[in-house]
N, C-alpha and C. Protein backbone atom coordinates (compact mmCIF):
# COMPACT_ATOMS: atom_id res chain seq x y z
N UNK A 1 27.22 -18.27 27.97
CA UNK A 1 27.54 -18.29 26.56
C UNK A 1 28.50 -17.15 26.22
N UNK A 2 29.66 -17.26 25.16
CA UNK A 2 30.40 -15.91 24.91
C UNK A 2 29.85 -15.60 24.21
N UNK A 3 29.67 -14.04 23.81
CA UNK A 3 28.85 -13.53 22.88
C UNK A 3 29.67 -12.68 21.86
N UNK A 4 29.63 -12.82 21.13
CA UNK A 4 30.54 -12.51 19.50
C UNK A 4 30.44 -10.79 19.67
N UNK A 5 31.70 -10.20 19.60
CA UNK A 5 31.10 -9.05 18.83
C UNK A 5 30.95 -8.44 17.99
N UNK A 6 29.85 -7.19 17.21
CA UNK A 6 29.55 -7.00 16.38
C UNK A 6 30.30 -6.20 16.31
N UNK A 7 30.29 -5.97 14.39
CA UNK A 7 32.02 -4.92 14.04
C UNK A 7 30.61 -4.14 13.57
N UNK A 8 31.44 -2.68 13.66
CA UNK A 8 31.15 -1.66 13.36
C UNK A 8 30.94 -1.31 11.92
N UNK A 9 30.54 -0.32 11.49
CA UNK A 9 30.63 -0.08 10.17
C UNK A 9 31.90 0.16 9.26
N UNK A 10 32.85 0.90 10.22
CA UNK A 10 33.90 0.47 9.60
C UNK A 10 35.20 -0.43 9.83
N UNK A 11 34.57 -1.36 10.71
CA UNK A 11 35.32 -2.58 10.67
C UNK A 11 34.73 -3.44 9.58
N UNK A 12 33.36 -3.66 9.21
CA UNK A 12 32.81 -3.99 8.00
C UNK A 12 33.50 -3.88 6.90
N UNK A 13 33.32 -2.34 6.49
CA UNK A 13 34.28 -1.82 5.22
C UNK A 13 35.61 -2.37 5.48
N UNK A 14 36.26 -2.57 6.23
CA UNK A 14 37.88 -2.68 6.45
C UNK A 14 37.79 -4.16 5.97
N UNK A 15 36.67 -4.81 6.25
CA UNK A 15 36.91 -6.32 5.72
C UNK A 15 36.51 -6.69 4.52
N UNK A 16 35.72 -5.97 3.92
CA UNK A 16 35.20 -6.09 2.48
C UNK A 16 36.04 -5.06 1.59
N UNK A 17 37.06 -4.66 2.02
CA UNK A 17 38.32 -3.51 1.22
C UNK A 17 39.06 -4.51 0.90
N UNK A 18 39.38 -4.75 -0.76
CA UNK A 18 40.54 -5.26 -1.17
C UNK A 18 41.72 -4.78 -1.08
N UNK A 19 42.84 -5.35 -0.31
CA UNK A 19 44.07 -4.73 -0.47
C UNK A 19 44.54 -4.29 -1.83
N UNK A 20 45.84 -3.39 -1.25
CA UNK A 20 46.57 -2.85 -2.77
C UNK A 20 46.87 -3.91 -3.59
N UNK A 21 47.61 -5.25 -2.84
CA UNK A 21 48.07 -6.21 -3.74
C UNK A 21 46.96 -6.89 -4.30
N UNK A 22 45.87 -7.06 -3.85
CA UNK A 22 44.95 -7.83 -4.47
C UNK A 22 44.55 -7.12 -5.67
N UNK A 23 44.55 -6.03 -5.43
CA UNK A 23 43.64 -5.04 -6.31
C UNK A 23 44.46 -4.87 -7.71
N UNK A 24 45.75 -4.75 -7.16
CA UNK A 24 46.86 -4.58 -8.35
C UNK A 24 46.98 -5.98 -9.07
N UNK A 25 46.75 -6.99 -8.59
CA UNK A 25 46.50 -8.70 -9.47
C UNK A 25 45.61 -8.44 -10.37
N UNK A 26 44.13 -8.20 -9.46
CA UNK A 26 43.30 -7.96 -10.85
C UNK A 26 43.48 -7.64 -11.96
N UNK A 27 44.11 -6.55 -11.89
CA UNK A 27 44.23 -5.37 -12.88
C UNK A 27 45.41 -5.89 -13.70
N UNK A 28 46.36 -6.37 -13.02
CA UNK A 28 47.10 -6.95 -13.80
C UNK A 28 46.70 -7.83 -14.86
N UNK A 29 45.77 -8.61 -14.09
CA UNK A 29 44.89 -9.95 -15.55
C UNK A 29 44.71 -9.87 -16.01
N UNK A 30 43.62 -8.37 -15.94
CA UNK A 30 42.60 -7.71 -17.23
C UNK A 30 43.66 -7.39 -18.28
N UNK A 31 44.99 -6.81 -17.84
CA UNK A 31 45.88 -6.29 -19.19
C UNK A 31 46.77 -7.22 -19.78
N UNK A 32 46.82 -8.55 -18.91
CA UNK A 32 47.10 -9.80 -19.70
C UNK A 32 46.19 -10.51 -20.58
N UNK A 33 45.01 -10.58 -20.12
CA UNK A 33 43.92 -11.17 -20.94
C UNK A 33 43.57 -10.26 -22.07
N UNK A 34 44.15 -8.94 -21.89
CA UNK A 34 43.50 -8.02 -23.42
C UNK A 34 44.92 -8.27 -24.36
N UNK A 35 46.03 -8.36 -23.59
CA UNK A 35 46.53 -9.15 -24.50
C UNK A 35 47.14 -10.27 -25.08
N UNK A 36 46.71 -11.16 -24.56
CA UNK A 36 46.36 -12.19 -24.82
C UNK A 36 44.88 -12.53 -26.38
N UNK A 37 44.33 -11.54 -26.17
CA UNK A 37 43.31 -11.51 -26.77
C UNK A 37 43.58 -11.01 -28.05
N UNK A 38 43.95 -10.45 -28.10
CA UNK A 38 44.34 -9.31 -29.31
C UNK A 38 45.69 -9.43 -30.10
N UNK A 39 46.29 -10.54 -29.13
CA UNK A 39 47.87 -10.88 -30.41
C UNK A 39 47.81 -11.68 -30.99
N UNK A 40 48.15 -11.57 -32.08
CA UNK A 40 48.47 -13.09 -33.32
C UNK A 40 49.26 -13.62 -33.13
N UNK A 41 48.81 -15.16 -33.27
CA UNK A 41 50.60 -15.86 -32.91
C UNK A 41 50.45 -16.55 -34.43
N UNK A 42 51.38 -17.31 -35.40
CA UNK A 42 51.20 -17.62 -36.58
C UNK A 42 52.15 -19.16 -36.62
N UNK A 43 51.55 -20.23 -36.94
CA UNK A 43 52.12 -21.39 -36.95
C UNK A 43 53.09 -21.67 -37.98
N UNK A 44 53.44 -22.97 -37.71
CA UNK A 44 55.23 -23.17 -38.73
C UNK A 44 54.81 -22.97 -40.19
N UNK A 45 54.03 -22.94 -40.50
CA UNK A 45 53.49 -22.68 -42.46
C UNK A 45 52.81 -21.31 -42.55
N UNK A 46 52.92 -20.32 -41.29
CA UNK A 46 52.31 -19.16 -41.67
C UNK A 46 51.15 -18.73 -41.68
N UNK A 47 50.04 -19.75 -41.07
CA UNK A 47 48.88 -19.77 -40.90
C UNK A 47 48.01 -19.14 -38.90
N UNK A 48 47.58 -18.47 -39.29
CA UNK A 48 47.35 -17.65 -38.25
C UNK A 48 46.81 -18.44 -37.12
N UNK A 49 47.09 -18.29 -35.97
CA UNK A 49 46.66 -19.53 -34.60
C UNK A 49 46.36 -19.05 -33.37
N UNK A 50 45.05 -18.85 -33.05
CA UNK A 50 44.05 -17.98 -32.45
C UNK A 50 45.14 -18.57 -30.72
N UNK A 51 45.14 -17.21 -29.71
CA UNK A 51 45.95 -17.66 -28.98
C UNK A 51 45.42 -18.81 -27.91
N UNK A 52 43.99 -19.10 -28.03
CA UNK A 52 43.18 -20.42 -27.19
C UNK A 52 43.99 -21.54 -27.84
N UNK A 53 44.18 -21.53 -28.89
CA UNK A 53 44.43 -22.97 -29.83
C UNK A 53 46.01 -23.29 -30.28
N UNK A 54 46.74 -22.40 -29.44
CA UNK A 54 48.42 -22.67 -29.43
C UNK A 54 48.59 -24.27 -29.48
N UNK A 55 49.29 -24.87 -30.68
CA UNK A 55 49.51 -26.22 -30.70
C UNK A 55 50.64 -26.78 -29.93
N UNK A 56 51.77 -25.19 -29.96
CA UNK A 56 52.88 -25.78 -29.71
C UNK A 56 53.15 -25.63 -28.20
N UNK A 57 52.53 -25.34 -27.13
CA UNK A 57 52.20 -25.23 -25.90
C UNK A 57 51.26 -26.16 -25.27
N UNK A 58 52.11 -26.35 -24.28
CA UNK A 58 51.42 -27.36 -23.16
C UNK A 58 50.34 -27.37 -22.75
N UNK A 59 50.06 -26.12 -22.37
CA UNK A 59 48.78 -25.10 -22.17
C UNK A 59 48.20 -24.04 -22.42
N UNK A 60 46.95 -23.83 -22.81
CA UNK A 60 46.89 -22.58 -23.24
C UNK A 60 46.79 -21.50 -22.46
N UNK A 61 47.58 -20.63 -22.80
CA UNK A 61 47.72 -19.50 -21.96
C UNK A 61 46.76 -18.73 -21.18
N UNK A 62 45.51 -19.34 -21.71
CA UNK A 62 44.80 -18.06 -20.69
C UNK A 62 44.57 -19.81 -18.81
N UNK A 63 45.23 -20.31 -19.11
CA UNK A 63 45.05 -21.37 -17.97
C UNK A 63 45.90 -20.74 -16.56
N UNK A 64 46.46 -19.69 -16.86
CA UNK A 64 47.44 -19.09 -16.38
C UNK A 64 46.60 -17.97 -15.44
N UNK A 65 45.40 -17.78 -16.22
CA UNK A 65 44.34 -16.75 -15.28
C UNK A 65 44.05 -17.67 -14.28
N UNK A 66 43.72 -18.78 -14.28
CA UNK A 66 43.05 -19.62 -13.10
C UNK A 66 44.40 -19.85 -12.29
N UNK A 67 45.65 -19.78 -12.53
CA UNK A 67 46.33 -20.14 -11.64
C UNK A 67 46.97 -18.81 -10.44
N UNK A 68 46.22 -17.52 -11.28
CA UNK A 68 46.83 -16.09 -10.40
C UNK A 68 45.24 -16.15 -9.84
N UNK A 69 44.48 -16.42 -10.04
CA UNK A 69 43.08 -16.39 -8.99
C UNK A 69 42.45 -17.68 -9.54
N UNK A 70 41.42 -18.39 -8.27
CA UNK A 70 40.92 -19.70 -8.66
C UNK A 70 39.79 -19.37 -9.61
N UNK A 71 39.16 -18.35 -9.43
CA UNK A 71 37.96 -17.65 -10.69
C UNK A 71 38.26 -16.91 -11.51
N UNK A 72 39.66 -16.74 -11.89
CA UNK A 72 40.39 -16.12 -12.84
C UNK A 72 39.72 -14.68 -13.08
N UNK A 73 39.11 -13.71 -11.84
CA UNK A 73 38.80 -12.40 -11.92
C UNK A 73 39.43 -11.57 -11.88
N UNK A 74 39.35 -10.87 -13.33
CA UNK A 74 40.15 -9.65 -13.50
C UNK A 74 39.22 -8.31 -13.91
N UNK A 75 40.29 -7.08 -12.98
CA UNK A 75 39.14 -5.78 -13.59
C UNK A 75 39.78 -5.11 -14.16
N UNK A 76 39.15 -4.45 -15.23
CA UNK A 76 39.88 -3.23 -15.75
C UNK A 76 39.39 -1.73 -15.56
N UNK A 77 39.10 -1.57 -14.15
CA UNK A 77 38.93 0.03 -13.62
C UNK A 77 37.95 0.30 -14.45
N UNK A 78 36.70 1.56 -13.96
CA UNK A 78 36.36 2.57 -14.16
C UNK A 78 36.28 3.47 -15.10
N UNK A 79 35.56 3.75 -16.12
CA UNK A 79 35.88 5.12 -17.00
C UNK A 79 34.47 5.91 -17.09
N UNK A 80 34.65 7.72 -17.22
CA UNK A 80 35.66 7.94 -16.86
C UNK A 80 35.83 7.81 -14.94
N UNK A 81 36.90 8.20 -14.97
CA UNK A 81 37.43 8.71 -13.47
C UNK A 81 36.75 9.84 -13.44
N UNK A 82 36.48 10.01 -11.63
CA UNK A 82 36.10 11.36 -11.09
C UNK A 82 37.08 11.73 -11.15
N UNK A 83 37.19 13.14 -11.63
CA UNK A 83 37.90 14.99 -11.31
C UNK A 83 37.49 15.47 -10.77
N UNK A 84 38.63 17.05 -10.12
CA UNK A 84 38.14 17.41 -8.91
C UNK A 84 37.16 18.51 -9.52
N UNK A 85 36.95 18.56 -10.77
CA UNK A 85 36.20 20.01 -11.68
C UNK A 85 34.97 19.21 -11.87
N UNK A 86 34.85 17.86 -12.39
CA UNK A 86 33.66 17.83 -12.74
C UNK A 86 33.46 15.91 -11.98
N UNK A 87 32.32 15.67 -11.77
CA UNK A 87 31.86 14.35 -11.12
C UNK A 87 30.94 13.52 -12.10
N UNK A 88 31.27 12.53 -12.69
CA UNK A 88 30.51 11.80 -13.85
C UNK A 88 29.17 10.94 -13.49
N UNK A 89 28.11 11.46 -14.19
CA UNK A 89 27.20 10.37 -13.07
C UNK A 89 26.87 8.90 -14.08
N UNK A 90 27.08 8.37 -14.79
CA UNK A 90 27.50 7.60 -15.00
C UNK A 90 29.10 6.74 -15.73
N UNK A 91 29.06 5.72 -14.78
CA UNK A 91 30.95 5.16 -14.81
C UNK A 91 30.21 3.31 -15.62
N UNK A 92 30.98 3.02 -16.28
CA UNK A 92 31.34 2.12 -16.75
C UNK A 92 32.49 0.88 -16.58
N UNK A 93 32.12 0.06 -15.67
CA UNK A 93 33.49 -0.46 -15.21
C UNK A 93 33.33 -2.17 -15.85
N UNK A 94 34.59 -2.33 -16.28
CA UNK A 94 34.83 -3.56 -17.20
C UNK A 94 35.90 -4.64 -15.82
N UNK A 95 35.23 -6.09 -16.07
CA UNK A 95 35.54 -7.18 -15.27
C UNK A 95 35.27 -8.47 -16.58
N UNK A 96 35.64 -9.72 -15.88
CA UNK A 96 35.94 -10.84 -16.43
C UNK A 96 36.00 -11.65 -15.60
N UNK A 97 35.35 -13.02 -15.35
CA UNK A 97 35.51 -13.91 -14.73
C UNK A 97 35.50 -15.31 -15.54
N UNK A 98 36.59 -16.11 -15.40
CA UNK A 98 37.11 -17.26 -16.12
C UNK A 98 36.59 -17.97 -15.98
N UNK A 99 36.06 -18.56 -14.62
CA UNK A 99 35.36 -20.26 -14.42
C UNK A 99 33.97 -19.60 -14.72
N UNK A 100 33.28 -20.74 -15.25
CA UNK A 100 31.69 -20.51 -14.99
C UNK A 100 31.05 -20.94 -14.02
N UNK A 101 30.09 -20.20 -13.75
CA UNK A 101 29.39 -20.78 -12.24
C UNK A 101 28.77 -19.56 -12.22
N UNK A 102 27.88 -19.30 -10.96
CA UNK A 102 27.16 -18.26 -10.52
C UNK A 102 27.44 -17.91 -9.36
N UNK A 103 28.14 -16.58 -9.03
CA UNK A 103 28.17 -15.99 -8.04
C UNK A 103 27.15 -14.70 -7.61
N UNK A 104 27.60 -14.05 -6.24
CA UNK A 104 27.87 -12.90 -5.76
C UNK A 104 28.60 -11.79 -6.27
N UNK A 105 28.13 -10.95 -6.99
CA UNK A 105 28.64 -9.49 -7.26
C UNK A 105 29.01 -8.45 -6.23
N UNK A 106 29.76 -8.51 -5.60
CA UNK A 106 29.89 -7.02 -3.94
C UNK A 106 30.54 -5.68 -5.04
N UNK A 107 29.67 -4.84 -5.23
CA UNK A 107 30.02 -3.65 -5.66
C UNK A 107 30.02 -2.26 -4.30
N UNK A 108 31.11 -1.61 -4.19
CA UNK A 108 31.35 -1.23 -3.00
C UNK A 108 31.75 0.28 -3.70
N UNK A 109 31.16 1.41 -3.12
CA UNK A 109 31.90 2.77 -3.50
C UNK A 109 32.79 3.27 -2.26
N UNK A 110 33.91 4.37 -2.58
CA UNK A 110 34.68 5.16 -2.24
C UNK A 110 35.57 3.87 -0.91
N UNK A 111 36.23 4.85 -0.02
CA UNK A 111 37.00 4.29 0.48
C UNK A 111 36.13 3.61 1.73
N UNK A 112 35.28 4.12 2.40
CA UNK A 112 34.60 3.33 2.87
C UNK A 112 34.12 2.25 2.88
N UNK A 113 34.25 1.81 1.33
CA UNK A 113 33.36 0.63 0.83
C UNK A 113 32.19 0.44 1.10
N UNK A 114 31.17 1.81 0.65
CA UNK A 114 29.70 1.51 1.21
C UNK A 114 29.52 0.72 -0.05
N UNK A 115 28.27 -0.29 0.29
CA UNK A 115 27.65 -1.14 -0.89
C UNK A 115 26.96 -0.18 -1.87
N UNK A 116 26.66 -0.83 -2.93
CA UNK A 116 25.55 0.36 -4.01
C UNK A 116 24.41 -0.74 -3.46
N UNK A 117 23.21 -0.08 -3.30
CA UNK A 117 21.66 -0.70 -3.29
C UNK A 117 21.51 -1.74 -3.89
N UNK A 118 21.35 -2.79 -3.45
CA UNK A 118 21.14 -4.15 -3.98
C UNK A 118 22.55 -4.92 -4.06
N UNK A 119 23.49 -4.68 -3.61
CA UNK A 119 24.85 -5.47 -4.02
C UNK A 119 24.61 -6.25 -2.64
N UNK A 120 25.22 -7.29 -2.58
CA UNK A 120 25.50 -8.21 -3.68
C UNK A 120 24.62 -8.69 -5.21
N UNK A 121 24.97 -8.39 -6.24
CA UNK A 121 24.11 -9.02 -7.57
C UNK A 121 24.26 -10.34 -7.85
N UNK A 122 23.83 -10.91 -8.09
CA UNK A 122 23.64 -12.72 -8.45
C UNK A 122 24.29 -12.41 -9.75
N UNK A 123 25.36 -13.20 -10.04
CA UNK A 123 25.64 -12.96 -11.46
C UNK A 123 26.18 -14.38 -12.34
N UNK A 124 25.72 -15.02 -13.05
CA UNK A 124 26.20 -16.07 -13.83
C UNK A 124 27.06 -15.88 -15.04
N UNK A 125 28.24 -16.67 -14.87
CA UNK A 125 29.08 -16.71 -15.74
C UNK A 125 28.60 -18.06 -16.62
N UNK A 126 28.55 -18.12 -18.07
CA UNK A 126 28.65 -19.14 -19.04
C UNK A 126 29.76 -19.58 -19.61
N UNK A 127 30.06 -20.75 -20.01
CA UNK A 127 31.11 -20.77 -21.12
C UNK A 127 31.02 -20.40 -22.42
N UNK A 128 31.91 -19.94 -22.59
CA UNK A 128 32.25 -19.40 -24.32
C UNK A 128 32.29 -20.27 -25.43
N UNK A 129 32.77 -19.86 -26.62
CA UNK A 129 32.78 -20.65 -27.38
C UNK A 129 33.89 -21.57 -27.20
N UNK A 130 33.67 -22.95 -28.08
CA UNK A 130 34.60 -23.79 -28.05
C UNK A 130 36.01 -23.54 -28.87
N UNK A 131 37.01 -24.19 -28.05
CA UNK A 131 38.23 -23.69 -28.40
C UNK A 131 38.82 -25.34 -28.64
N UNK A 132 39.70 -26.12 -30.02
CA UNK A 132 40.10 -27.31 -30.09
C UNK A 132 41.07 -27.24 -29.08
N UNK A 133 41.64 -26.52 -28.78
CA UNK A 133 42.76 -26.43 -27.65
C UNK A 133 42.29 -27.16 -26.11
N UNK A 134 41.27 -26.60 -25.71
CA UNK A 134 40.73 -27.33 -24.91
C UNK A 134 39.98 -27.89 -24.54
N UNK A 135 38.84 -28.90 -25.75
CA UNK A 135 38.34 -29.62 -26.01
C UNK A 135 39.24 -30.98 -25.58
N UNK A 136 38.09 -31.97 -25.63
CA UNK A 136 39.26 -33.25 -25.17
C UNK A 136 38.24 -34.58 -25.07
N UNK A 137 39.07 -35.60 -25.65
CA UNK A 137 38.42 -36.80 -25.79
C UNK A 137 37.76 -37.47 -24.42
N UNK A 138 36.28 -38.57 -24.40
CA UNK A 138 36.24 -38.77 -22.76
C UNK A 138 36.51 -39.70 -22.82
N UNK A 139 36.81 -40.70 -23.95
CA UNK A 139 36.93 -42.31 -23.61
C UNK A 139 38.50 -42.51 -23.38
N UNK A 140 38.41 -43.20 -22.80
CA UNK A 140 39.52 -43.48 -22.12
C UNK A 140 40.78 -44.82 -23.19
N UNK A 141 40.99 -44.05 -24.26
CA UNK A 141 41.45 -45.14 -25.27
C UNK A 141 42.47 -44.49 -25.47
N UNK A 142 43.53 -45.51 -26.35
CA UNK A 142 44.85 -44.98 -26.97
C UNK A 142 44.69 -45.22 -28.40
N UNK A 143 43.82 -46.32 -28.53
CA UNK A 143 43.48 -46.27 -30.06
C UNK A 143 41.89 -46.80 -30.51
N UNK A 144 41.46 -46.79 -31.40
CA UNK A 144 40.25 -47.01 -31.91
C UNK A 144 40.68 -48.14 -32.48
N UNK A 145 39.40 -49.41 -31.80
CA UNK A 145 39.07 -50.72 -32.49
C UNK A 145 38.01 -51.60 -32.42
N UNK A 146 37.56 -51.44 -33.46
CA UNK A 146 36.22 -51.97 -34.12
C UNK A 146 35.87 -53.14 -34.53
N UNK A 147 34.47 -53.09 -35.22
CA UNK A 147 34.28 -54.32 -35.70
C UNK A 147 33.81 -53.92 -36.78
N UNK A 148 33.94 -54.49 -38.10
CA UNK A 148 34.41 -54.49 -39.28
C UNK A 148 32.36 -55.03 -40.21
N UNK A 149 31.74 -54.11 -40.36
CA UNK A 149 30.78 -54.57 -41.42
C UNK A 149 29.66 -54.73 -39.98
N UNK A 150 29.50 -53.50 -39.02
CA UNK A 150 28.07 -53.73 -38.27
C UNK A 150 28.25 -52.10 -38.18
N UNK A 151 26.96 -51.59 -38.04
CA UNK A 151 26.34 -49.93 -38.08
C UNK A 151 27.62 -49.48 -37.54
N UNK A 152 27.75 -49.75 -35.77
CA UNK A 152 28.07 -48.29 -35.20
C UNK A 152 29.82 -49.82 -34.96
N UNK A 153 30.54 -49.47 -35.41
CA UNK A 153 32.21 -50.57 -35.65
C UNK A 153 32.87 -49.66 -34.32
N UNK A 154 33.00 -48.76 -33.85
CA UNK A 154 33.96 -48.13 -32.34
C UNK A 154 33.19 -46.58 -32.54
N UNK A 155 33.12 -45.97 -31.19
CA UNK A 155 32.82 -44.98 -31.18
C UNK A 155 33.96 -44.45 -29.76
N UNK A 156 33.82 -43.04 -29.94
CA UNK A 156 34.58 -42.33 -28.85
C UNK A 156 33.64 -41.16 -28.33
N UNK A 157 34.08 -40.67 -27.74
CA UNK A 157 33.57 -39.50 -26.91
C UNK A 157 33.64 -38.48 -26.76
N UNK A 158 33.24 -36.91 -27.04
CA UNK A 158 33.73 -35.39 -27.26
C UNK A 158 33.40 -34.75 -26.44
N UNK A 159 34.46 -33.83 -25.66
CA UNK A 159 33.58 -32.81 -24.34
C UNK A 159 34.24 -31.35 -25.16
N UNK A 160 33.64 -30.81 -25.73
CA UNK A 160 33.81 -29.15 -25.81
C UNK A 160 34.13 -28.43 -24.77
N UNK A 161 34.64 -27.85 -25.09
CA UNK A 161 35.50 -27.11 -23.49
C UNK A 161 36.10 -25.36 -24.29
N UNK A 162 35.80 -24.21 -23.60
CA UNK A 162 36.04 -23.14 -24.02
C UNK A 162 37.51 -23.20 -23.66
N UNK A 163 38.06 -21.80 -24.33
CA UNK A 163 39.24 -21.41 -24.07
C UNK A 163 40.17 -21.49 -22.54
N UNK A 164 39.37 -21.35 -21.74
CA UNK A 164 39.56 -21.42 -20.07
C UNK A 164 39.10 -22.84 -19.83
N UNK A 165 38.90 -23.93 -20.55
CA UNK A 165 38.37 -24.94 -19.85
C UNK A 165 36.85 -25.63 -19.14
N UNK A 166 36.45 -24.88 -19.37
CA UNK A 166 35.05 -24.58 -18.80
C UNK A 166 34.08 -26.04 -19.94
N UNK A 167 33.74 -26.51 -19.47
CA UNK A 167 32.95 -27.61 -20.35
C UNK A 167 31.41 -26.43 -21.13
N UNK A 168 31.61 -26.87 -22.08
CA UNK A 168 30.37 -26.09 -23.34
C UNK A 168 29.14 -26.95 -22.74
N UNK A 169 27.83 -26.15 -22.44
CA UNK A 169 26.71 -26.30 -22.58
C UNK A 169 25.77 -26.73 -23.68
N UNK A 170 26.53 -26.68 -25.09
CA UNK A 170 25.64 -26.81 -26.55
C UNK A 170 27.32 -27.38 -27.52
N UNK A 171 26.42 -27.93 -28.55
CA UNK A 171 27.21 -27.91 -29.66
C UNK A 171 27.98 -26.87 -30.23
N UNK A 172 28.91 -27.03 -31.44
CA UNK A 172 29.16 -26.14 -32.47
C UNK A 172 29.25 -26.45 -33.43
N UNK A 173 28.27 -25.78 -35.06
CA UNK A 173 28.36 -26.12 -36.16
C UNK A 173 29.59 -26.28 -37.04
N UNK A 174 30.89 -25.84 -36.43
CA UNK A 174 31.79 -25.70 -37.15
C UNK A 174 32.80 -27.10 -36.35
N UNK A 175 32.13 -28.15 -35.49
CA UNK A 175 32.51 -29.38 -35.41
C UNK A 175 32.39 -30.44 -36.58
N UNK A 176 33.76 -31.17 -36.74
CA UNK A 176 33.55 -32.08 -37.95
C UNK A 176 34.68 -33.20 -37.67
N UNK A 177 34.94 -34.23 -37.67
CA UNK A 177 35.12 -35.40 -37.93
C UNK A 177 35.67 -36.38 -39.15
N UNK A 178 36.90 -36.66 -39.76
CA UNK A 178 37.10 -37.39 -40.56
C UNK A 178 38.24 -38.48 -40.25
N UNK A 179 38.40 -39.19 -40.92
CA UNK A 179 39.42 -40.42 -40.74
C UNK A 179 40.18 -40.45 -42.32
N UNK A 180 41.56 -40.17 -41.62
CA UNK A 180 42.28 -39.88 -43.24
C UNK A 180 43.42 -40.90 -43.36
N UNK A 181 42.79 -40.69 -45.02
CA UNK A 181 43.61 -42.13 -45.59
C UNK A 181 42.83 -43.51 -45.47
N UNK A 182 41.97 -43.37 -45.22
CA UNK A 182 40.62 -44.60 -44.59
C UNK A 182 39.77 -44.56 -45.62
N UNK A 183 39.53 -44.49 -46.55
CA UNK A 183 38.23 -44.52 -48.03
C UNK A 183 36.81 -45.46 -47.36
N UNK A 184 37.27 -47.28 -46.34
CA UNK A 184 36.50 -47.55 -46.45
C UNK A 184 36.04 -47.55 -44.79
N UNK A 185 36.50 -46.60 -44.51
CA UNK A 185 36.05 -46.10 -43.17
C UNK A 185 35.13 -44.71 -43.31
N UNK A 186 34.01 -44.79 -42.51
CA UNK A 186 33.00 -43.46 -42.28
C UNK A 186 32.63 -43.71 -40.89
N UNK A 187 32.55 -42.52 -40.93
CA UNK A 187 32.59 -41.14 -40.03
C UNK A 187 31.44 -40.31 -39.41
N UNK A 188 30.94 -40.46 -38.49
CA UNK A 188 29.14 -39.77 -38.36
C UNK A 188 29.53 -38.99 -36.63
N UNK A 189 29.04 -38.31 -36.62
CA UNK A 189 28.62 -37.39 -35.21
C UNK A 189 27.39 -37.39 -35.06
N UNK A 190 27.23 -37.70 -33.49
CA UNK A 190 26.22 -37.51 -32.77
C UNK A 190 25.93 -35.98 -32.01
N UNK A 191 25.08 -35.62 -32.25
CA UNK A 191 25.44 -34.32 -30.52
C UNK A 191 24.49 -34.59 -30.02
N UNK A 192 24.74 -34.56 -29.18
CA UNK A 192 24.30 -34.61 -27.51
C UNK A 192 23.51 -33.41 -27.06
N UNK A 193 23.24 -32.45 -27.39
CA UNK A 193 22.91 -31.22 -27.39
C UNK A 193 23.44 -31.05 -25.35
N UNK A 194 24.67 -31.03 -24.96
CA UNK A 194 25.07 -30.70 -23.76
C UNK A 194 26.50 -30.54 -23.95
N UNK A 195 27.11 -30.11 -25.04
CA UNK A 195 28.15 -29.99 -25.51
C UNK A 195 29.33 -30.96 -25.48
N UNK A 196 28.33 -32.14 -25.67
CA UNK A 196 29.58 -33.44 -25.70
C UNK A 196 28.91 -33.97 -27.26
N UNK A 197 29.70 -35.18 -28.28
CA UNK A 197 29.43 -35.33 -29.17
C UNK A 197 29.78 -37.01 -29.17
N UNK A 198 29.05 -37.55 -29.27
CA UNK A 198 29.46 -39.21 -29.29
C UNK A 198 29.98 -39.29 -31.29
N UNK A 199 31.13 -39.76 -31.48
CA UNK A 199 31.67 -40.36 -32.49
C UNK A 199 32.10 -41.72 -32.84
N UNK A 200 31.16 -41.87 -34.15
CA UNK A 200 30.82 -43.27 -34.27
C UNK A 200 32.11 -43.48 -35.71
N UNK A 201 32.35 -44.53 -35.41
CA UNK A 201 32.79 -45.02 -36.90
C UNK A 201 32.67 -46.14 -37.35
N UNK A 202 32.32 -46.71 -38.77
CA UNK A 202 32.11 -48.01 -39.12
C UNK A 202 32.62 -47.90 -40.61
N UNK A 203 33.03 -49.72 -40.86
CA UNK A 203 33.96 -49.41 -42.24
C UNK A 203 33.45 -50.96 -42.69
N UNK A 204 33.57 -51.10 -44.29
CA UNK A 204 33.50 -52.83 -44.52
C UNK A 204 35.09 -52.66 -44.97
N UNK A 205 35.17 -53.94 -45.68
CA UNK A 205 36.29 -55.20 -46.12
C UNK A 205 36.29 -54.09 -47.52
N UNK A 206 37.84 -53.97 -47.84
CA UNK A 206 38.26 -52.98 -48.49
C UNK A 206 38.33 -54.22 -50.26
């Protein structure tokens, strides 16, 4: 049999060390995503347009995190930093991860990359709130057509989806539904309590 060999301790660290370039991506994200976060963009009448919900874009910009990493993880370093006068015993370090799912946390100190006690951490990411930007219909229609004077006349299909895409786990109260210019058309939501919303509509003879 060949027998594998075992790496050393610091062939270990050498493999669990993020390179400079990797390290410098991260960091890069985190200062795209803060601003991203924090700028106003304002639509053609002057009305303020949260940057998840850009109408006039293809995509919303933070889709752009998943395409510089597939888990869209970004860090923003440490505070404070060690000095050579004084050593902080507690540091605060800020991260972000885009897709939801549950991973592995590897928290690693100094250049060695020794682990801290207990790392890897189990850590679950959720989705955020819902964003109309990337919300999106599931039925597969180009138009709505019904039948005219029975309860439920066409219904369609709602998947909530956060800013990154991520499908919503729950509803949101600030979901609503109308058909305009329609008087003898109404309008009802279902939720699903799994963050999809079945939409019903039914109308009589005008």
């Amino acid at each position: 049999k060949r027998s594998v060999p075992k790496l050393s301790a610091r062939d270990r660290a050498e493999k669990a060390r993020l390179d400079v370039t990797a390290r410098q991506q991260h960091c890069m994200l985190w200062a795209r995503k803060n601003m991203n976060d924090t700028h106003q963009v304002y639509g053609p009448h002057g009305t303020p347009v949260s940057c998840g919900d850009r109408a006039f874009g293809e995509r919303s910009v933070y889709s752009h995190e998943l395409d510089s990493d597939p888990m869209g993880f970004a860090f923003g370093g440490i505070v404070p930093l060690p000095s050579r006068s004084e050593t902080p015993e507690v540091h605060r370090c800020s991260f972000s991860v885009g897709l939801a799912g549950t991973y592995l946390l590897h928290v690693r100190l100094r250049k060695e990359a020794l682990p801290l006690p207990g790392s890897p951490f189990q850590l679950t990411v959720e989705a955020g709130p819902p964003v109309a930007r990337s919300s999106f219909i599931v039925t597969d229609i180009r138009e709505v057509v019904g039948t005219v004077g029975v309860e439920v006349g066409a219904e369609i299909g709602l998947l909530l989806c956060d800013k990154m895409g991520n499908a919503c786990k729950r509803g949101d109260p600030d979901v609503n539904c109308s058909c305009v210019n329609a008087p003898s058309v109404t309008v009802s939501m279902e939720d699903r309590n799994d963050g999809s919303y079945r939409i019903i509509y039914s109308g009589t003879l005008p």
